[in-house]
N, C-alpha and C. Protein backbone atom coordinates (compact mmCIF):
# COMPACT_ATOMS: atom_id res chain seq x y z
N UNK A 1 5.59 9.99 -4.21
CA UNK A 1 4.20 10.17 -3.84
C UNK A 1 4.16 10.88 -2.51
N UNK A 2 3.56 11.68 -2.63
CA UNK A 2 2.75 12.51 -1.34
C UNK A 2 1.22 12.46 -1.01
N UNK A 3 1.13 12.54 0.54
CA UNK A 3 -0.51 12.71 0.50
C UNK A 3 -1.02 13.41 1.77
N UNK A 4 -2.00 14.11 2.03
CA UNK A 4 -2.61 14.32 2.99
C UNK A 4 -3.68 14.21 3.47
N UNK A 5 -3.97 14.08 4.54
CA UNK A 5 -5.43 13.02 5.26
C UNK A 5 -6.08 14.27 5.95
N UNK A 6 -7.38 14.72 5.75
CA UNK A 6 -8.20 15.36 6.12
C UNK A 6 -9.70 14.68 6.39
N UNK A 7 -9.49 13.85 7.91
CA UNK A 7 -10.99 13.06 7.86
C UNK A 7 -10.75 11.93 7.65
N UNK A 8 -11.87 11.59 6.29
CA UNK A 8 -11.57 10.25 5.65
C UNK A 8 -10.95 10.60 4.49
N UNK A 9 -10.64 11.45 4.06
CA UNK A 9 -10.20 12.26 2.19
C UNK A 9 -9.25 12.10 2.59
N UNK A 10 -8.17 11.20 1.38
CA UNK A 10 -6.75 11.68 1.24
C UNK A 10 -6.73 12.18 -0.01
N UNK A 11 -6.05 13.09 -0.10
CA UNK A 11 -5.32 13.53 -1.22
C UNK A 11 -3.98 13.14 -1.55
N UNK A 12 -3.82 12.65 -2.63
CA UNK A 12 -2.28 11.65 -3.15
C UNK A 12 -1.93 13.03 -4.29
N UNK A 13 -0.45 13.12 -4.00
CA UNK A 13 0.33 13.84 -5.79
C UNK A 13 1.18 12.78 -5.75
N UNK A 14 1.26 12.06 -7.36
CA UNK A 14 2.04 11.45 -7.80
C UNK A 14 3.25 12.15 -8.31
N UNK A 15 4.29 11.80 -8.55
CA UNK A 15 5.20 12.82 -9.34
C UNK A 15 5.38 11.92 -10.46
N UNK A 16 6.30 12.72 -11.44
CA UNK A 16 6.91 11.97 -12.38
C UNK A 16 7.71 10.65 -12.30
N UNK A 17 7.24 9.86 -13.22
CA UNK A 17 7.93 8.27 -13.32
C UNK A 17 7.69 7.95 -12.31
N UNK A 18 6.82 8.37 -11.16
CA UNK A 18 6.21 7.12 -10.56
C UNK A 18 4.76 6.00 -11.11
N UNK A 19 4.66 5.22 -10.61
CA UNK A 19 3.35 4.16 -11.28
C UNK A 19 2.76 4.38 -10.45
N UNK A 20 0.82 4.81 -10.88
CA UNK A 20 -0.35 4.69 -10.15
C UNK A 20 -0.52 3.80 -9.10
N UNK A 21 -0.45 2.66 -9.77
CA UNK A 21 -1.00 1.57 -8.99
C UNK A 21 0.04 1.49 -7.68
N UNK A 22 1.27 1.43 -8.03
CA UNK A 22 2.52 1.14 -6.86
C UNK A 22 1.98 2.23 -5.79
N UNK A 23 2.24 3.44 -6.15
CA UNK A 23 1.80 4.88 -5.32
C UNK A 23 0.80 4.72 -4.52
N UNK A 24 -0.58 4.13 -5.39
CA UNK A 24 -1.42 4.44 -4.14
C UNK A 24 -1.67 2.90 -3.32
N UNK A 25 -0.93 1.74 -3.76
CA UNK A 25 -0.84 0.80 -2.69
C UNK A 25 0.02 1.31 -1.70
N UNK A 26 1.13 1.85 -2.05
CA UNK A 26 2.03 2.41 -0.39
C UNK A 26 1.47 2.87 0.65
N UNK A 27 -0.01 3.57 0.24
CA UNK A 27 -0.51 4.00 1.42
C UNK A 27 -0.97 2.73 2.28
N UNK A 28 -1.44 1.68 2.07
CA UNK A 28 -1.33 0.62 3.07
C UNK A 28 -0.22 0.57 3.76
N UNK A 29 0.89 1.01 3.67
CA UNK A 29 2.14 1.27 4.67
C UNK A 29 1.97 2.25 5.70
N UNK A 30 0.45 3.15 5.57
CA UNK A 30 -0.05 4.11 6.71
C UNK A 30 -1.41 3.26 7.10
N UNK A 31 -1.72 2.21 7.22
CA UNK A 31 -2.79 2.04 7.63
C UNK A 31 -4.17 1.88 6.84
N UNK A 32 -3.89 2.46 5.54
CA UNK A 32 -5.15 2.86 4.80
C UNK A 32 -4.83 1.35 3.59
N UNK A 33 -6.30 0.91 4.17
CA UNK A 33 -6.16 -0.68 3.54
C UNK A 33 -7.71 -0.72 2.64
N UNK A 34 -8.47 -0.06 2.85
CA UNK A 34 -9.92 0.21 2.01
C UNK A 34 -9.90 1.31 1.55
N UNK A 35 -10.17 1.77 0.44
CA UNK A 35 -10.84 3.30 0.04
C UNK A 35 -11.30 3.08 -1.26
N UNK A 36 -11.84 4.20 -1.44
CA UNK A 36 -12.54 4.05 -3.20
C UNK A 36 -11.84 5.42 -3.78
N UNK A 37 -11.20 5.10 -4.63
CA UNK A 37 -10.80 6.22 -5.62
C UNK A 37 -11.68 7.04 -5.97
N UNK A 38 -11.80 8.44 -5.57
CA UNK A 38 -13.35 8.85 -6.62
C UNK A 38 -12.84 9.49 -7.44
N UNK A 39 -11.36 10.12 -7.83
CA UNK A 39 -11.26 11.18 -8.61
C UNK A 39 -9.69 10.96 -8.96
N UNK A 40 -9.62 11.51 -10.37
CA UNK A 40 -7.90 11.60 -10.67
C UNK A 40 -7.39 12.24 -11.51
N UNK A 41 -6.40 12.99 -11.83
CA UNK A 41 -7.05 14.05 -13.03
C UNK A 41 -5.12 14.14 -13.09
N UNK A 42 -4.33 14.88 -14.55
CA UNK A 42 -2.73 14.72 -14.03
C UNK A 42 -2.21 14.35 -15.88
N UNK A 43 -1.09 13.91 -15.60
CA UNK A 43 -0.79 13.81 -17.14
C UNK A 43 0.04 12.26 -17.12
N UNK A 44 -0.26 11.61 -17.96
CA UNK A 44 0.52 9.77 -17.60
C UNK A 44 1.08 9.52 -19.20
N UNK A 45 2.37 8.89 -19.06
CA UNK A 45 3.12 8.04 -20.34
C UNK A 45 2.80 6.61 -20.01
N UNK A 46 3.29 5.91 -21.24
CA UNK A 46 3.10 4.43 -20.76
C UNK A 46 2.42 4.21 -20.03
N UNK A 47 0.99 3.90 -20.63
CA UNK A 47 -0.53 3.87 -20.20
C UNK A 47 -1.25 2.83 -21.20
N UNK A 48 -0.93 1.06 -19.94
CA UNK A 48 -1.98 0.64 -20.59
C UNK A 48 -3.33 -0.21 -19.84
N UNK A 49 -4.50 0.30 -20.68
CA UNK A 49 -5.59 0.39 -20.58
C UNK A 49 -6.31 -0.86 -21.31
N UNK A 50 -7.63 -1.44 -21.13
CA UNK A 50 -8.04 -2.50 -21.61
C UNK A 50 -9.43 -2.90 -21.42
N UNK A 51 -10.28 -3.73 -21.53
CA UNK A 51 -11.75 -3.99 -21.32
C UNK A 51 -11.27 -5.97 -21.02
N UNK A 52 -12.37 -5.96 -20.34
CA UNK A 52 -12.63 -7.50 -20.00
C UNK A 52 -14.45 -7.64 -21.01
N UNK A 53 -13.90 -8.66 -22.12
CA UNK A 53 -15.04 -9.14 -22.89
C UNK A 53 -15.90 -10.26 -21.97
N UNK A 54 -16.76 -10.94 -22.76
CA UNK A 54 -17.60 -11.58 -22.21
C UNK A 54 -17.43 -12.83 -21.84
N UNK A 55 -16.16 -13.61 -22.24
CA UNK A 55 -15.71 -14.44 -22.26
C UNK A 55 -14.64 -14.29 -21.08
N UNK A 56 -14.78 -13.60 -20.54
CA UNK A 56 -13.44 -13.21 -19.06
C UNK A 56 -12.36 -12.80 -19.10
N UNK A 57 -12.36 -12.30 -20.25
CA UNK A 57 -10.55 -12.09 -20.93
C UNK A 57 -10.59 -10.57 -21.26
N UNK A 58 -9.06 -10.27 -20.63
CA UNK A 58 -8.73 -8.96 -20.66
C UNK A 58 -8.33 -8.78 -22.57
N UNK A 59 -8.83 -7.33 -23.02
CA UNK A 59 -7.89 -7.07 -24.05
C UNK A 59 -7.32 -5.64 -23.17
N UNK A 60 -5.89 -5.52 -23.64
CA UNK A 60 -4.98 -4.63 -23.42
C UNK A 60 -4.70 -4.11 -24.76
N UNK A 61 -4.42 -2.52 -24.33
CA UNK A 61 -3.67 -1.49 -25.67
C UNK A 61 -2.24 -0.54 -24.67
N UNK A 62 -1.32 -0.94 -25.33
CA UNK A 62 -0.76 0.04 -24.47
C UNK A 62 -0.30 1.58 -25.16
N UNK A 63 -0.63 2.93 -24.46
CA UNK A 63 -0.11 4.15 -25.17
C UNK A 63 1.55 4.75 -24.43
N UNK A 64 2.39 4.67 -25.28
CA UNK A 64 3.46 4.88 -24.81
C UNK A 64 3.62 6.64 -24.53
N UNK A 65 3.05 7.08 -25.72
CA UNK A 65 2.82 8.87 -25.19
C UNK A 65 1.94 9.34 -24.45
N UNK A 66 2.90 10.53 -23.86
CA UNK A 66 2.16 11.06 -22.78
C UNK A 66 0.61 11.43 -22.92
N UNK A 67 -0.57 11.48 -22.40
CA UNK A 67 -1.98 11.44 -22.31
C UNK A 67 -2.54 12.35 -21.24
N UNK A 68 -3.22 12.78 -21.72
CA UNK A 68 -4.06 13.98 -20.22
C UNK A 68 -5.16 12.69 -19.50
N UNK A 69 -4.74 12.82 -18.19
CA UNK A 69 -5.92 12.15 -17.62
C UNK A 69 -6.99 12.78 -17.03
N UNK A 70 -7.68 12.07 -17.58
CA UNK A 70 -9.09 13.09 -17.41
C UNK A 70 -9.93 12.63 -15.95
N UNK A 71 -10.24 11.08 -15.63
CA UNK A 71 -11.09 10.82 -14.85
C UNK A 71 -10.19 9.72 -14.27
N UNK A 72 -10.46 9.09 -12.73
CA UNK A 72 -9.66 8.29 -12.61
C UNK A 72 -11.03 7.64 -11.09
N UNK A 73 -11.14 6.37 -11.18
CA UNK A 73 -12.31 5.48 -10.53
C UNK A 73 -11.88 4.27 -10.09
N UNK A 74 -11.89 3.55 -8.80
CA UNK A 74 -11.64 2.29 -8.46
C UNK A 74 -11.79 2.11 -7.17
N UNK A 75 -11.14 1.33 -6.75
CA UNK A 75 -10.84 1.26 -5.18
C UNK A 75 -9.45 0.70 -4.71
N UNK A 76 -9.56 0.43 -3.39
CA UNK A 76 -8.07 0.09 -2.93
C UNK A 76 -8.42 -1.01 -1.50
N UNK A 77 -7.77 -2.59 -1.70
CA UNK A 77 -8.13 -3.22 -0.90
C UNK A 77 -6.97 -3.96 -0.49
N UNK A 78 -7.38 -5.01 0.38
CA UNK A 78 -6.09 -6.04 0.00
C UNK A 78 -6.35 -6.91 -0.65
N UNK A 79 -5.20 -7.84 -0.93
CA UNK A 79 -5.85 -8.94 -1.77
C UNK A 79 -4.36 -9.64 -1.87
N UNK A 80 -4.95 -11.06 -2.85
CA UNK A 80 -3.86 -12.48 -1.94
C UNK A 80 -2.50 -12.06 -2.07
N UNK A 81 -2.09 -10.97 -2.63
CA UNK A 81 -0.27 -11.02 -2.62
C UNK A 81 -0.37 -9.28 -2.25
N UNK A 82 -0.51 -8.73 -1.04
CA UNK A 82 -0.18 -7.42 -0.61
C UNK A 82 -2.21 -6.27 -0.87
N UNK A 83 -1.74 -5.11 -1.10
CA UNK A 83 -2.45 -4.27 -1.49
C UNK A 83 -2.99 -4.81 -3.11
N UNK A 84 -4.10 -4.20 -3.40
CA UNK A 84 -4.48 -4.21 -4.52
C UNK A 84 -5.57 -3.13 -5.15
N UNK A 85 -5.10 -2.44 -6.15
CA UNK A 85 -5.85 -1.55 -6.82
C UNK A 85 -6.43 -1.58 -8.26
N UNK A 86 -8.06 -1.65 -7.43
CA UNK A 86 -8.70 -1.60 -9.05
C UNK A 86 -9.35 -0.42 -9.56
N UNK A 87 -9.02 -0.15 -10.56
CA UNK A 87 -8.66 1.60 -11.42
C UNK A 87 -9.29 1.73 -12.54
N UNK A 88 -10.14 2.43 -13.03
CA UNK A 88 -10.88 2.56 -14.57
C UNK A 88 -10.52 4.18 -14.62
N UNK A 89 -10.11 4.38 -15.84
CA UNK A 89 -10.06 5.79 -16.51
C UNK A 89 -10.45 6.31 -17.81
N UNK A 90 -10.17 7.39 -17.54
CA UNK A 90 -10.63 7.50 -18.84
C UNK A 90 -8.91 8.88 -19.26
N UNK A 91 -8.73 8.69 -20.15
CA UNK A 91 -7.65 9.53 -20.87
C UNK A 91 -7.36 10.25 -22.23
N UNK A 92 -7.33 11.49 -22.90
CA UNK A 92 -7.26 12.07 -23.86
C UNK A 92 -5.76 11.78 -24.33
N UNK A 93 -5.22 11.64 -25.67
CA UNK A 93 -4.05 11.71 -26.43
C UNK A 93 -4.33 13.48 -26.90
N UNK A 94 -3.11 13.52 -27.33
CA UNK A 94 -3.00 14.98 -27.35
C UNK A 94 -4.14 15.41 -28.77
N UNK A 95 -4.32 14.79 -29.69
CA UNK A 95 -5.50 15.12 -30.84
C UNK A 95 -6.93 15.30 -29.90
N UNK A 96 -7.11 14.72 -28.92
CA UNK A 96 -8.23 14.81 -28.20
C UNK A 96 -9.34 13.59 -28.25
N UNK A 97 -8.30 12.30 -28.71
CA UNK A 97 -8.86 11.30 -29.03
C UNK A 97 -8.70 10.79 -27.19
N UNK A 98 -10.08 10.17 -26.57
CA UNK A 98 -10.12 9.78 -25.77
C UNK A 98 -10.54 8.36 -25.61
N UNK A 99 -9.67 7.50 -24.34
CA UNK A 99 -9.49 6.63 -24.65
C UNK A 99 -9.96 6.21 -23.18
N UNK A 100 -10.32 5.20 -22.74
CA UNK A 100 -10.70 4.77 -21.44
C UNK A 100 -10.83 3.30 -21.10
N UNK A 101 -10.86 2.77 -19.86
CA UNK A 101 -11.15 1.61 -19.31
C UNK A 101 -10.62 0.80 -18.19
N UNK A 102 -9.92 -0.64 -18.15
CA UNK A 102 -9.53 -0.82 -16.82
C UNK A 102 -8.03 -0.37 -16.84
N UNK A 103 -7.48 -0.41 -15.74
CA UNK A 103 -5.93 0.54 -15.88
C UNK A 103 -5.28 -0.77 -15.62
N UNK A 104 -4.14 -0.69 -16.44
CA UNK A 104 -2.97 -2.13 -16.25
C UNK A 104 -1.99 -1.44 -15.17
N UNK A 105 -1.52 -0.12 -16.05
CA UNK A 105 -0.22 0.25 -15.83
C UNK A 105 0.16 1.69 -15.96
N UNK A 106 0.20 2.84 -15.76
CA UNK A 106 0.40 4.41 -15.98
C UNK A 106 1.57 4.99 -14.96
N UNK A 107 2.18 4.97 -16.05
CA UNK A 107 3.91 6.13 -15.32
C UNK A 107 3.53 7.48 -15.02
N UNK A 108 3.24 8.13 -14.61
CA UNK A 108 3.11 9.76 -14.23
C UNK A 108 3.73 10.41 -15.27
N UNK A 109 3.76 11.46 -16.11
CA UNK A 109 4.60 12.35 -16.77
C UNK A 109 5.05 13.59 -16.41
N UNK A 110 3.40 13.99 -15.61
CA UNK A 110 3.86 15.66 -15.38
C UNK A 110 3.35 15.79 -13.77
N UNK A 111 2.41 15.04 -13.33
CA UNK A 111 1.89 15.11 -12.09
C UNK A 111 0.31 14.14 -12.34
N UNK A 112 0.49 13.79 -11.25
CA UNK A 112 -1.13 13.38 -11.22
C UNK A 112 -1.69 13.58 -9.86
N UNK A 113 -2.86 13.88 -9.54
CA UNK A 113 -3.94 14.21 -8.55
C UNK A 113 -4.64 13.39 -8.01
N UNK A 114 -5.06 12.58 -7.16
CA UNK A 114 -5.91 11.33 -6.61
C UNK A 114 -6.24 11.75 -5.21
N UNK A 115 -8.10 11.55 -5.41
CA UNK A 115 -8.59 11.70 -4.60
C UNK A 115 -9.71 10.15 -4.24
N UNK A 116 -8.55 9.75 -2.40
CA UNK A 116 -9.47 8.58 -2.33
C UNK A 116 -10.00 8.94 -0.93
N UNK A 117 -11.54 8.27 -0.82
CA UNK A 117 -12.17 8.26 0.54
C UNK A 117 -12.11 7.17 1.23
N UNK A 118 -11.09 7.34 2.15
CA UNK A 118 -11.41 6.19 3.48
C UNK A 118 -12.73 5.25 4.05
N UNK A 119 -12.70 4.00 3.77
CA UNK A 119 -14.34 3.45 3.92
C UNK A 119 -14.29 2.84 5.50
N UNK A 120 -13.04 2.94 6.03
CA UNK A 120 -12.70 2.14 7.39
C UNK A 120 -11.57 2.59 7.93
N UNK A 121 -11.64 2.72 9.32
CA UNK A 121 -10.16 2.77 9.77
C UNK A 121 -10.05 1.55 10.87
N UNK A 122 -11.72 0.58 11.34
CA UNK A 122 -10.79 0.02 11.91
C UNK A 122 -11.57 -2.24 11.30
N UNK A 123 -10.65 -1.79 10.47
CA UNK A 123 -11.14 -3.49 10.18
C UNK A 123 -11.40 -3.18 8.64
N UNK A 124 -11.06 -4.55 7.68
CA UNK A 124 -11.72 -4.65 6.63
C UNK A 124 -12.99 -4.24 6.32
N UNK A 125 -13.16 -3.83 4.89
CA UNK A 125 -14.88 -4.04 4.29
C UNK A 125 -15.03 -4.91 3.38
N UNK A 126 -13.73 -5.11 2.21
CA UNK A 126 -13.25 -5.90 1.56
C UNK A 126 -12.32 -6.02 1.08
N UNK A 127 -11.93 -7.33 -0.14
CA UNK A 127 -10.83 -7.43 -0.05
C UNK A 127 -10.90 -8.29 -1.44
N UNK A 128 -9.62 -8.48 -2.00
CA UNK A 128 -9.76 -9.25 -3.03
C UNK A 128 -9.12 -10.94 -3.08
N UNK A 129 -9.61 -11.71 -3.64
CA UNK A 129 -9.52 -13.00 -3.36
C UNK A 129 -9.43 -13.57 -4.93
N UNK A 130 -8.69 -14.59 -5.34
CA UNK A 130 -8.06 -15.27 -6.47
C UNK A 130 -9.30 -16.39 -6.76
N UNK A 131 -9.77 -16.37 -7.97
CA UNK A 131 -10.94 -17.74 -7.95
C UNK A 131 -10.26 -18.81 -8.74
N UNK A 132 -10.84 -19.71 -8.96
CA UNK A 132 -10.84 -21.26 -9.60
C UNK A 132 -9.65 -20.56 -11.13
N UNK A 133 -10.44 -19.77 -11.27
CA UNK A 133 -9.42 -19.26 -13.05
C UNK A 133 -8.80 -18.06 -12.45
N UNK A 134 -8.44 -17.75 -12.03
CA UNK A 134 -6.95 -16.98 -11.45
C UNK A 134 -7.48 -15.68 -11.68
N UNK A 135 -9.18 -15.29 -11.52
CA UNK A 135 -9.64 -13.87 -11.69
C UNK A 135 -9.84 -13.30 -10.28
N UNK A 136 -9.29 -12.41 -10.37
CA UNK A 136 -9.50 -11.54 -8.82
C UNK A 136 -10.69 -10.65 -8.27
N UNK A 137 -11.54 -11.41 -7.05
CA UNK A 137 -12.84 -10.97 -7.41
C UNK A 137 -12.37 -9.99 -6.02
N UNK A 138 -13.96 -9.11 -5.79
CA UNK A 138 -14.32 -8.88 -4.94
C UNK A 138 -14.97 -9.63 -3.52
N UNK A 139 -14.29 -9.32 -2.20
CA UNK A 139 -14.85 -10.63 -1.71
C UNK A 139 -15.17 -9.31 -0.18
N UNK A 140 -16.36 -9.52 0.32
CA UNK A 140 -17.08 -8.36 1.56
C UNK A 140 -16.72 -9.34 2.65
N UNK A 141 -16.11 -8.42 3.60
CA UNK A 141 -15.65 -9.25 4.95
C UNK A 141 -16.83 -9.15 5.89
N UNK A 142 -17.24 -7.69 6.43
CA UNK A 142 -17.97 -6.88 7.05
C UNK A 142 -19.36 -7.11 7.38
N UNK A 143 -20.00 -7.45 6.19
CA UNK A 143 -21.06 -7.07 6.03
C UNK A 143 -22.25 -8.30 5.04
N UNK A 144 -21.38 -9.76 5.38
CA UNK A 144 -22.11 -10.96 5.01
C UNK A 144 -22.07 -11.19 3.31
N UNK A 145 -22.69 -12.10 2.84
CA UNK A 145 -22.66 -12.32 1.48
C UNK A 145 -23.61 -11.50 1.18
């Protein structure tokens, strides 16, 4: 992973066989502990994706072939065991069947592109916190309940 900071914009390139999620938590190793993903675009294998039903429960699908990623949305906080990144996408299989939702897991294949905006440089805004059933919420430091 590479990135460069212009402002509050970083720009991340993933390379091949690296993982999304790992990549852009490292940048908390520069300081950058809040941001919101706005953009992600790149090509990913072993990609799995899933929805949370109404009942609180994740379903997962995983696609082992490579996929064009089309859109890529979340943020980046801390939370109870290190960094934590929450990621929704959306992704084409090569027929042009598109597939989308929350991100588990995505290996890079050919490159991927991530564009996140800095919400702080000095202090939390939020952060993620473990509840009663082991779901990881959103929890605002900053700015009161």
């Amino acid at each position: 992973m590479k990135f460069s900071r212009i402002g509050n914009d970083i720009f991340v390139r993933i390379d091949p066989d690296e993982e999304i999620h790992e990549s852009i938590q490292r940048l908390s190793n520069y300081g950058i502990v809040n941001a919101s993903i706005t953009s992600g675009i790149g090509r990913v294998k072993n990609t799995e994706i899933g929805y949370l039903d109404s009942e609180g429960i994740y379903h997962k699908k995983m696609f082992e072939k490579p996929m064009e990623l089309l859109s890529t949305q979340g943020n980046l906080a801390p939370g109870p065991n290190g960094p934590f990144t929450h990621i929704h996408v959306v992704a084409s299989e090569d027929n042009h069947t598109v597939r989308g939702g929350h991100l588990f897991t995505a290996t890079v294949a050919v490159t991927a592109e991530i564009h996140l905006r800095i919400l702080s440089d000095d202090g939390k805004i939020f952060e993620r916190e473990k509840t009663e059933n082991d779901f990881i919420k959103l929890k605002f430091c900053d700015i009161g309940d």
